[in-house]
PDB file of N, CA and C in Angstrom:
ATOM      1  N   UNK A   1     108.584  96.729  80.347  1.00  0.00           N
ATOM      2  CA  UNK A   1     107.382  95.916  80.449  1.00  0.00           C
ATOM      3  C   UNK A   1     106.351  96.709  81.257  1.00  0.00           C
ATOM      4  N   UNK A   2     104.989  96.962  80.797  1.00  0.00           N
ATOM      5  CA  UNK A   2     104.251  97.317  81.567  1.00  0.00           C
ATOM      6  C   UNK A   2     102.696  96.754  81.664  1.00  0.00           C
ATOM      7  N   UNK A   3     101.686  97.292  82.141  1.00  0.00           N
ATOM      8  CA  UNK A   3     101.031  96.064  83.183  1.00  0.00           C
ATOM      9  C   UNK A   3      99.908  95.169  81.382  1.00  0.00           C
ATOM     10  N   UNK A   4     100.061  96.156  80.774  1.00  0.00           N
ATOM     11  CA  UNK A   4      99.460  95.290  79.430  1.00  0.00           C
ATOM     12  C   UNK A   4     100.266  94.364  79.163  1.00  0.00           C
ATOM     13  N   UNK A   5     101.565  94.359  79.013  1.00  0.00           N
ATOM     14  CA  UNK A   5     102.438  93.302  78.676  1.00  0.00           C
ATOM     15  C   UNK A   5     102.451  92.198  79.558  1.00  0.00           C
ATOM     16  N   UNK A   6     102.221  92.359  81.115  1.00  0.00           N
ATOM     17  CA  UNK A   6     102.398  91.738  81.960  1.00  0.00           C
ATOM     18  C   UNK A   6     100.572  90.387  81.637  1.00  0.00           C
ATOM     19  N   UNK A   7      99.327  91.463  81.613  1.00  0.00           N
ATOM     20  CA  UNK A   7      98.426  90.865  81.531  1.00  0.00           C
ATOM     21  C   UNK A   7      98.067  89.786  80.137  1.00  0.00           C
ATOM     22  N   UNK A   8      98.937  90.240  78.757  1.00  0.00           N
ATOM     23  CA  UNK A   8      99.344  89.515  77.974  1.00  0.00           C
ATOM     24  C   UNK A   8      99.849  87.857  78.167  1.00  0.00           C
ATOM     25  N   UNK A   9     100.913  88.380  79.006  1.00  0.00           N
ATOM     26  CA  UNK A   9     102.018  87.070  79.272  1.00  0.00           C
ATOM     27  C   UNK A   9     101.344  86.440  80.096  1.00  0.00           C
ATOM     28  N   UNK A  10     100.285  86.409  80.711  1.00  0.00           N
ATOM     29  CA  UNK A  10      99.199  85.541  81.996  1.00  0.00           C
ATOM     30  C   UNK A  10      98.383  85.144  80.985  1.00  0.00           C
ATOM     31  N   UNK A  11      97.583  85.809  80.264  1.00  0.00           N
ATOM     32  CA  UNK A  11      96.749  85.223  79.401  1.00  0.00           C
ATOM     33  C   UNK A  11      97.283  84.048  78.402  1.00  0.00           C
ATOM     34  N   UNK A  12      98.288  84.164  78.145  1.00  0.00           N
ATOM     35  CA  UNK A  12      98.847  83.173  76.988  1.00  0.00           C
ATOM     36  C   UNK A  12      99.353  82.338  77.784  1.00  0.00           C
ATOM     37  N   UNK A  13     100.092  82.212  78.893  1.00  0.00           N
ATOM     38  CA  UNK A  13     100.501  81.153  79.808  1.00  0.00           C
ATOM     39  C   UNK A  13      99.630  80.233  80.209  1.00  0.00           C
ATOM     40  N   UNK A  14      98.317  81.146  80.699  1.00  0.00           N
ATOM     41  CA  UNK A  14      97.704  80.010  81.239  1.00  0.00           C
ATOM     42  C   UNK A  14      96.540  79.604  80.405  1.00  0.00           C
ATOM     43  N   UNK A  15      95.994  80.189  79.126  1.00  0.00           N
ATOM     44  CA  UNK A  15      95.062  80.215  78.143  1.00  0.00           C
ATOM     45  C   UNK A  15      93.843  80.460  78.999  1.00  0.00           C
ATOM     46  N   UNK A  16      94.044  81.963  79.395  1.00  0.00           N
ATOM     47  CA  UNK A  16      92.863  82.857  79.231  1.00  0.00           C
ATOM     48  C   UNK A  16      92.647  84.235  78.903  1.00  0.00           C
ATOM     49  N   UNK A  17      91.285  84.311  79.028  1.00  0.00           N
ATOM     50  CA  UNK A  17      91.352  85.626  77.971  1.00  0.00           C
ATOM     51  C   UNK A  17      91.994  86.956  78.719  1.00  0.00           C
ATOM     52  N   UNK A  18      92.101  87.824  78.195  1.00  0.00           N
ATOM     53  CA  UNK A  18      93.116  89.176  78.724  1.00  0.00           C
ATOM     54  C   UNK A  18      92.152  89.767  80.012  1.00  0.00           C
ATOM     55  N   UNK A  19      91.149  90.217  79.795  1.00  0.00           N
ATOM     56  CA  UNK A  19      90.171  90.644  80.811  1.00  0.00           C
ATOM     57  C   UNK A  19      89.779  89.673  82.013  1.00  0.00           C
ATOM     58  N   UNK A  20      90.494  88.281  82.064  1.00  0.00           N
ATOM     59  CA  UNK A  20      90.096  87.061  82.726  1.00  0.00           C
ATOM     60  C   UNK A  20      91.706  87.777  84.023  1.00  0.00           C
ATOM     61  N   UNK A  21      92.678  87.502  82.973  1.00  0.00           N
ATOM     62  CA  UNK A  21      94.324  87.911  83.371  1.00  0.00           C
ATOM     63  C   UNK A  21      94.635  89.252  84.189  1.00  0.00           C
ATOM     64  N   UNK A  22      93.734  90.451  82.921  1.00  0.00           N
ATOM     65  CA  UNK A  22      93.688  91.357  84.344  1.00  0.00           C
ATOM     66  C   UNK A  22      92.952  91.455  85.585  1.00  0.00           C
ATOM     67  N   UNK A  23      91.917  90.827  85.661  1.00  0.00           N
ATOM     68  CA  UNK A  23      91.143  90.784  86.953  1.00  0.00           C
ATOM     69  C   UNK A  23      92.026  90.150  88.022  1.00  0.00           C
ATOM     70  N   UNK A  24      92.731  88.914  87.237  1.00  0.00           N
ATOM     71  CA  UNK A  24      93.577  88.229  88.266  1.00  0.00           C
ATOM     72  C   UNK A  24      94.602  88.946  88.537  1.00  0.00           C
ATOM     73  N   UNK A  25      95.745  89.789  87.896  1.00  0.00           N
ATOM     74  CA  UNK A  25      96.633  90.670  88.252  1.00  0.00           C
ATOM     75  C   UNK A  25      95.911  91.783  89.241  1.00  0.00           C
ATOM     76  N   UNK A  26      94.619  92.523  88.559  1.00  0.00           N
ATOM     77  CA  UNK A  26      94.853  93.318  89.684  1.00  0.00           C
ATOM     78  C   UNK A  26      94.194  92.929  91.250  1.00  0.00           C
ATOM     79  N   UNK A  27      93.548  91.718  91.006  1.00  0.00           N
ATOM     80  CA  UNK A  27      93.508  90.844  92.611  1.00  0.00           C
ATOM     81  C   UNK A  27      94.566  90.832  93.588  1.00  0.00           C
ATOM     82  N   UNK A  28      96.137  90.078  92.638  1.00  0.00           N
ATOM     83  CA  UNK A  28      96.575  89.904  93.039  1.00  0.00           C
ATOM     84  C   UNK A  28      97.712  90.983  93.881  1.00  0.00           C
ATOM     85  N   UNK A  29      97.424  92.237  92.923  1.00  0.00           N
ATOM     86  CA  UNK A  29      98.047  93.685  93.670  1.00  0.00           C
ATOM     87  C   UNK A  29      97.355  94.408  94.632  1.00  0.00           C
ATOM     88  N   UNK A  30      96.236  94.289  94.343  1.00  0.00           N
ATOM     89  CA  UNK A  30      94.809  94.441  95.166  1.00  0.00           C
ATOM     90  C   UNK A  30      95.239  93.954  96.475  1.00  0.00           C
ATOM     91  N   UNK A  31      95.067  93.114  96.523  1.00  0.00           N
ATOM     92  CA  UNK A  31      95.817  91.931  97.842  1.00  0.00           C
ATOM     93  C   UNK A  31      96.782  92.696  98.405  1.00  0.00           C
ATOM     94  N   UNK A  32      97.975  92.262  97.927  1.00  0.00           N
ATOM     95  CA  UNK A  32      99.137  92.862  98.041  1.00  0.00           C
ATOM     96  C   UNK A  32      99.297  94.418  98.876  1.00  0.00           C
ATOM     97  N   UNK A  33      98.382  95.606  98.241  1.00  0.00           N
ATOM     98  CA  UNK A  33      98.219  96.832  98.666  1.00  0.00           C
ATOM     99  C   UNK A  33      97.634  96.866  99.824  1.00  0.00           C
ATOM    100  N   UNK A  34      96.089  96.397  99.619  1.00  0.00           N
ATOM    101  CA  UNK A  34      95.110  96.215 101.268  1.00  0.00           C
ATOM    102  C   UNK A  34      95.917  96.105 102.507  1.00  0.00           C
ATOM    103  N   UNK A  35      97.107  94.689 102.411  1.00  0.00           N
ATOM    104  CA  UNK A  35      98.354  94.241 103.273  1.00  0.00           C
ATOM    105  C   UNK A  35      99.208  95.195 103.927  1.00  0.00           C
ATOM    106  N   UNK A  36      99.500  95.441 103.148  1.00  0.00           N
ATOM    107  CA  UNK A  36     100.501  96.477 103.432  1.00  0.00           C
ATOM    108  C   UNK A  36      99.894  97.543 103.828  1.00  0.00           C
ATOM    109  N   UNK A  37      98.506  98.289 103.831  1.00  0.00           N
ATOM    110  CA  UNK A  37      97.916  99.616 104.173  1.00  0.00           C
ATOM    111  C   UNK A  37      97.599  99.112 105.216  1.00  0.00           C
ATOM    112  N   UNK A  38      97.666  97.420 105.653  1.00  0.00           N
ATOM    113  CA  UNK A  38      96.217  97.368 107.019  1.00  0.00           C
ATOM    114  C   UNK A  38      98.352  97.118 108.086  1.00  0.00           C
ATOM    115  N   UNK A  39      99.292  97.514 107.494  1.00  0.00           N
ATOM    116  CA  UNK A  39     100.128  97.357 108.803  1.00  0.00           C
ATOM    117  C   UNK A  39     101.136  95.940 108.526  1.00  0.00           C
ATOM    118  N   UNK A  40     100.387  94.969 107.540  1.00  0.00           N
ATOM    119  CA  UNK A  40     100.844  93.743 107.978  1.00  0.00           C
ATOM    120  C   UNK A  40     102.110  93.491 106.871  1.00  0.00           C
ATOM    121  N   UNK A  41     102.941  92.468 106.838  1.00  0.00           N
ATOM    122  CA  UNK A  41     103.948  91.805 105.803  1.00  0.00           C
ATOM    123  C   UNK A  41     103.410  90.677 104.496  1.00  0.00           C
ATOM    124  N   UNK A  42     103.922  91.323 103.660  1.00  0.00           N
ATOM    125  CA  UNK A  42     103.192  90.367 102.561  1.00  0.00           C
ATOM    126  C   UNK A  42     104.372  89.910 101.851  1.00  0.00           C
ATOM    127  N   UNK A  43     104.730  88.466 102.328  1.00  0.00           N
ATOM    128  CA  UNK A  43     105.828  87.820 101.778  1.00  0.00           C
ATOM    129  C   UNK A  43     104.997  86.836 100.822  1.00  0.00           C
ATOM    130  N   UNK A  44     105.833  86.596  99.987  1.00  0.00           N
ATOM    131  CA  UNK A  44     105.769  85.765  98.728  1.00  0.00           C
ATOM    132  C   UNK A  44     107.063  85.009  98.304  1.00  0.00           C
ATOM    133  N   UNK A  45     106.790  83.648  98.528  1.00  0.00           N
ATOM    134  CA  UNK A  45     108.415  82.825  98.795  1.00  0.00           C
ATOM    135  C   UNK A  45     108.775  83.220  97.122  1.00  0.00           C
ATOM    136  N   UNK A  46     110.222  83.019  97.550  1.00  0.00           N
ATOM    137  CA  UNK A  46     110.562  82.971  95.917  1.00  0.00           C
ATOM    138  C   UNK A  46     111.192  84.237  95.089  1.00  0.00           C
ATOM    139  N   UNK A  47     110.099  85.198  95.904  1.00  0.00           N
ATOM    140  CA  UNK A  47     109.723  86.820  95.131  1.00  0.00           C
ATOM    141  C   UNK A  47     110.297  88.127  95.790  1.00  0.00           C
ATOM    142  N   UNK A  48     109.573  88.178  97.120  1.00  0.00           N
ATOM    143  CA  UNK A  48     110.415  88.907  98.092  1.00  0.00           C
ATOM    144  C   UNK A  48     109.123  89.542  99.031  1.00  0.00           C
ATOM    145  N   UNK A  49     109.332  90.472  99.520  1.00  0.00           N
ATOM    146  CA  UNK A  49     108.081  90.777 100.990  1.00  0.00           C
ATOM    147  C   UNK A  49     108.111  92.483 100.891  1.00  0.00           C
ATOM    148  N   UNK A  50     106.501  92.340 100.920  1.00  0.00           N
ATOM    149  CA  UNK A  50     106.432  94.197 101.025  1.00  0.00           C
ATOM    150  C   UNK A  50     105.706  93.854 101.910  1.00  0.00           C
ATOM    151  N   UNK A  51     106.275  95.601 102.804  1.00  0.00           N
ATOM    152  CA  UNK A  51     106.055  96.080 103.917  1.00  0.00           C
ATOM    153  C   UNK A  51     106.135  97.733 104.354  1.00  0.00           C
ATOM    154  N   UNK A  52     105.381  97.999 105.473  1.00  0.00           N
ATOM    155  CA  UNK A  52     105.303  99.593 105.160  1.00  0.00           C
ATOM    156  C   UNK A  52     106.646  99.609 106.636  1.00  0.00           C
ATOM    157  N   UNK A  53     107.277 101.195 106.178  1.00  0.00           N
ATOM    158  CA  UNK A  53     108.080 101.547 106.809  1.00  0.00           C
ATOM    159  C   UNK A  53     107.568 102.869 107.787  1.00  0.00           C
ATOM    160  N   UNK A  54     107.861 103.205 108.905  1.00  0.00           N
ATOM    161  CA  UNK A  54     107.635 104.263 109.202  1.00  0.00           C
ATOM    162  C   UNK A  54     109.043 105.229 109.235  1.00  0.00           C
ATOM    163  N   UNK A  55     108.992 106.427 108.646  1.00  0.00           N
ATOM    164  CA  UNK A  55     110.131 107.443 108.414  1.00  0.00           C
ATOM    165  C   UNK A  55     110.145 108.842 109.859  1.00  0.00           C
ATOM    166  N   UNK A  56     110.849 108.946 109.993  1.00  0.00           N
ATOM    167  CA  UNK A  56     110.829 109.908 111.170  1.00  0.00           C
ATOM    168  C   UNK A  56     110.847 111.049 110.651  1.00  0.00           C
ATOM    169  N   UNK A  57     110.374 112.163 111.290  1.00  0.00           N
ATOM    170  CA  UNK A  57     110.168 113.797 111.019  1.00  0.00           C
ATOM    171  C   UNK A  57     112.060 113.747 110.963  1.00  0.00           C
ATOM    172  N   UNK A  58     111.551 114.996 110.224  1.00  0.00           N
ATOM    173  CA  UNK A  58     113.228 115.665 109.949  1.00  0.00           C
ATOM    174  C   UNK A  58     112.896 117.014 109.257  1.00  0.00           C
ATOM    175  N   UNK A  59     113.943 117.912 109.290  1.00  0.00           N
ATOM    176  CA  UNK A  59     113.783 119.376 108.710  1.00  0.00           C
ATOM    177  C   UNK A  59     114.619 118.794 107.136  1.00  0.00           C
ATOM    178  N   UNK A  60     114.035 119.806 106.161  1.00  0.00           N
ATOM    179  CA  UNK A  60     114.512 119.576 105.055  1.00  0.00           C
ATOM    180  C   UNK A  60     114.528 121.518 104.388  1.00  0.00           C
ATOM    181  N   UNK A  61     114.859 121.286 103.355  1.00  0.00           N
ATOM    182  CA  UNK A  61     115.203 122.765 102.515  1.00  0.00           C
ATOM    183  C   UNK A  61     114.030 122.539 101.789  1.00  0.00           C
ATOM    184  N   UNK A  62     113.640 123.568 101.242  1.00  0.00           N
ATOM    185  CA  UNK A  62     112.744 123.656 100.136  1.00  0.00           C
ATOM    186  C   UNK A  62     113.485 124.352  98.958  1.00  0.00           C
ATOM    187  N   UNK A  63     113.683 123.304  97.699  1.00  0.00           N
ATOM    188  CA  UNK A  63     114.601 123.195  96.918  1.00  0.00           C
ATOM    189  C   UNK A  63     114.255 124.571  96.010  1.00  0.00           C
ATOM    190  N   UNK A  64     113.241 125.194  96.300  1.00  0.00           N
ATOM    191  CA  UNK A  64     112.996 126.310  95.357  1.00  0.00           C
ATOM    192  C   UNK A  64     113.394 128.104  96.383  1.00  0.00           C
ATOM    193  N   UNK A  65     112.909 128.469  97.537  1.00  0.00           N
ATOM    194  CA  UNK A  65     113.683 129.006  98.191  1.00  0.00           C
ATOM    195  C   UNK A  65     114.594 128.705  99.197  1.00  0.00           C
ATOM    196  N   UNK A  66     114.905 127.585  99.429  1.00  0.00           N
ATOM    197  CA  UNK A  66     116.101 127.504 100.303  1.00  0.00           C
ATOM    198  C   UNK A  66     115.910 127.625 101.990  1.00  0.00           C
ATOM    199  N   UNK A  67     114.246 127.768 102.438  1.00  0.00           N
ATOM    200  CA  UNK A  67     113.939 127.975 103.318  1.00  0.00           C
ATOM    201  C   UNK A  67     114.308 126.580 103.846  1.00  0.00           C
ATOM    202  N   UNK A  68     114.364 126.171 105.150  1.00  0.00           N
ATOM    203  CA  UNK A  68     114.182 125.060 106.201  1.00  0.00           C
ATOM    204  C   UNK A  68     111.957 124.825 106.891  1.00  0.00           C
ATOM    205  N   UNK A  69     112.485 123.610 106.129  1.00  0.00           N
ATOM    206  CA  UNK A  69     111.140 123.018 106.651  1.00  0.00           C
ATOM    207  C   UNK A  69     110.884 121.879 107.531  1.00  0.00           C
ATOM    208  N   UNK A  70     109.961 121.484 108.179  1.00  0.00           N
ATOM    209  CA  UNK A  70     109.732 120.548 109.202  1.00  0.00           C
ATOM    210  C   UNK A  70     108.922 119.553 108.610  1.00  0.00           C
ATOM    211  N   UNK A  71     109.345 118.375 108.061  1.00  0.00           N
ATOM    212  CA  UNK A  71     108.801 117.190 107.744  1.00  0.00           C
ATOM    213  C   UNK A  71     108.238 116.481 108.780  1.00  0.00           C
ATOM    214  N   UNK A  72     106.632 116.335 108.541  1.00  0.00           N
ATOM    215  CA  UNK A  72     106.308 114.921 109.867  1.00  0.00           C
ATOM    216  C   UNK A  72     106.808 113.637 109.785  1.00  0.00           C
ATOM    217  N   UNK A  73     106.792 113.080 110.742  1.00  0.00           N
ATOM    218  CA  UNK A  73     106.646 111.845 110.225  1.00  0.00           C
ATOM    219  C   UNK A  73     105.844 110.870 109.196  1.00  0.00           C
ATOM    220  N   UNK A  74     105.936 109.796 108.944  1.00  0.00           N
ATOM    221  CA  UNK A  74     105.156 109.013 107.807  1.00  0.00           C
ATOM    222  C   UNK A  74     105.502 107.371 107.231  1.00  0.00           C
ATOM    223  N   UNK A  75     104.432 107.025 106.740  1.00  0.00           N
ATOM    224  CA  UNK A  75     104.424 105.647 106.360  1.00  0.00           C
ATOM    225  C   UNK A  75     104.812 105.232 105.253  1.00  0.00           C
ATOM    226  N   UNK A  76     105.635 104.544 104.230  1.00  0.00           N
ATOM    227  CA  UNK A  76     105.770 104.311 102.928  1.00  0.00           C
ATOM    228  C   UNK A  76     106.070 102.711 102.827  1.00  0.00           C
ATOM    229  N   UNK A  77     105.472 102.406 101.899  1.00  0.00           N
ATOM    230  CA  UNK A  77     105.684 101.279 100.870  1.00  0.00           C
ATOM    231  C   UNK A  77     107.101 100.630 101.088  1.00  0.00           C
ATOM    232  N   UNK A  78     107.753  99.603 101.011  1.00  0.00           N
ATOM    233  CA  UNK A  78     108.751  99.524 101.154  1.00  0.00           C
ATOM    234  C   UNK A  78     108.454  97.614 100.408  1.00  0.00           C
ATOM    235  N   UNK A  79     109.721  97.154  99.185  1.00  0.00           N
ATOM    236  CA  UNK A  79     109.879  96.377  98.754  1.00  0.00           C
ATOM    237  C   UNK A  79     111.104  95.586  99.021  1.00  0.00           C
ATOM    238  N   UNK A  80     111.505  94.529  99.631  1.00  0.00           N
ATOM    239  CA  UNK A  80     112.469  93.870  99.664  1.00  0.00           C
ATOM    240  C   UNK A  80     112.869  92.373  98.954  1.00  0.00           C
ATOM    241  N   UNK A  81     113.698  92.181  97.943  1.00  0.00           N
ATOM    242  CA  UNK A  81     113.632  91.395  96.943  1.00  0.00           C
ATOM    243  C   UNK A  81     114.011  89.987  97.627  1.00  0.00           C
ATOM    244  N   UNK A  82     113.632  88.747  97.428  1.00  0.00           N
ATOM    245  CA  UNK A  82     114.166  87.716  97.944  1.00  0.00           C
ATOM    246  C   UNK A  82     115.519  87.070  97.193  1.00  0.00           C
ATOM    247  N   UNK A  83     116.383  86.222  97.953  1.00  0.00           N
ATOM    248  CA  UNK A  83     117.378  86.097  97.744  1.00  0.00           C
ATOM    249  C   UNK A  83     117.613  84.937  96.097  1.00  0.00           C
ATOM    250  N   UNK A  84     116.707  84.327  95.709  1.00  0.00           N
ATOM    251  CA  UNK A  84     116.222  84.129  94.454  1.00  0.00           C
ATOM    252  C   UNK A  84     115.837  85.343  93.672  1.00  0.00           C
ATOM    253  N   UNK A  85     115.277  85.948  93.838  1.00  0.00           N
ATOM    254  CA  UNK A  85     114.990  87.578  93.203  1.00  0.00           C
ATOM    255  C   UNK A  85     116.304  88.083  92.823  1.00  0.00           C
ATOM    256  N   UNK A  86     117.467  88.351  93.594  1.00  0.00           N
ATOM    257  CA  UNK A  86     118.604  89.217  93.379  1.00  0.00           C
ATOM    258  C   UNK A  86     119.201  88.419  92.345  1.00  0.00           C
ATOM    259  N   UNK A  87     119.177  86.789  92.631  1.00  0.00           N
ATOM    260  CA  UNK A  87     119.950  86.342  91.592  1.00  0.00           C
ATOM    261  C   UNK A  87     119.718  85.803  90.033  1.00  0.00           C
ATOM    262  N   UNK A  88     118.239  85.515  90.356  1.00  0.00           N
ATOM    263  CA  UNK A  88     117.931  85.947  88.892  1.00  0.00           C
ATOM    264  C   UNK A  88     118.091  87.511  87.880  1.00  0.00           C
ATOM    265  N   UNK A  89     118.261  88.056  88.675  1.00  0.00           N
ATOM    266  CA  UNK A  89     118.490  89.480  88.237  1.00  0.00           C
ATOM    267  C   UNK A  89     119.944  89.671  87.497  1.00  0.00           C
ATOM    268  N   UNK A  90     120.911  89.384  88.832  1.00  0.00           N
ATOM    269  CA  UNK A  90     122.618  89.146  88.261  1.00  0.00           C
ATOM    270  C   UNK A  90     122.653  87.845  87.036  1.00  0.00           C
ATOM    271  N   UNK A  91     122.065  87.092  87.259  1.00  0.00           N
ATOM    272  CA  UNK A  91     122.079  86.491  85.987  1.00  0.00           C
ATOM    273  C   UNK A  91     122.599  84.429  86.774  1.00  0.00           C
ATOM    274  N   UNK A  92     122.071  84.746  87.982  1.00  0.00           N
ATOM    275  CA  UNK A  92     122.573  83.427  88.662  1.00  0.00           C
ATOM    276  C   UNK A  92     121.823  82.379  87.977  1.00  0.00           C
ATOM    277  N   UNK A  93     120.439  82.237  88.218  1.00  0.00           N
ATOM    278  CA  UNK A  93     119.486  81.227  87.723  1.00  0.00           C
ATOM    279  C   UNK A  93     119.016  81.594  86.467  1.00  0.00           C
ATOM    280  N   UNK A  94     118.186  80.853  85.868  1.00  0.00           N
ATOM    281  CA  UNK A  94     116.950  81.225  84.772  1.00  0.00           C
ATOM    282  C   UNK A  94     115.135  81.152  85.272  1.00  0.00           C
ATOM    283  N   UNK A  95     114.869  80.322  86.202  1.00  0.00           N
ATOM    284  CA  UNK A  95     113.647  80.229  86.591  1.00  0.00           C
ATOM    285  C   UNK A  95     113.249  78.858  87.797  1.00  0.00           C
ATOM    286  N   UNK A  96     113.527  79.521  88.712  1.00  0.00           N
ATOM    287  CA  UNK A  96     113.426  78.891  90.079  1.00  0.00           C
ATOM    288  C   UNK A  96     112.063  79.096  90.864  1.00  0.00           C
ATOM    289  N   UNK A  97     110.982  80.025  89.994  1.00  0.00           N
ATOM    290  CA  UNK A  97     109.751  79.671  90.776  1.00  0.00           C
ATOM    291  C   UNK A  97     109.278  78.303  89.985  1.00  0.00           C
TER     292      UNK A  97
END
């Protein structure tokens, strides 16, 4: 599935037009991203909560000569699924939002 399919399935759900659906999808990632870049937790009952992680420096190889390198530290994205999330997945529920 990708984000045309996704903006499809909004438009026909809620009967509007596709360009109505993507504005609202990418609001709603829009959102979502800003959150998470300004530091903060963006939970969504039901769904699950993104949040940024901070990773610590570490030396690593460089997979092409084999040298040792010094990684800084850094911030990443980080998704954690809610406990409705996992089980619709295994196949527990069908649709609990």
């Amino acid at each position: 599935m990708n984000k045309a399919d996704i903006v499809k399935d909004i438009a026909e759900k809620i009967n509007v037009s596709q360009v109505t659906a993507e504005r609202m999808l990418y609001s709603v990632l829009n959102g979502i991203m800003e959150g998470v870049a300004c530091g903060n937790k963006v939970h969504i009952a039901g769904f699950g909560t993104f949040e940024q992680k901070k990773r610590a420096g570490h030396i690593c190889k460089n997979p092409r000569t084999g040298e040792e390198m010094q990684v800084g530290s850094y911030r990443m994205p980080v998704f954690r699924p809610s406990a409705a999330f996992k089980r619709k997945v295994t196949g527990g529920i069908d649709n609990e939002l």
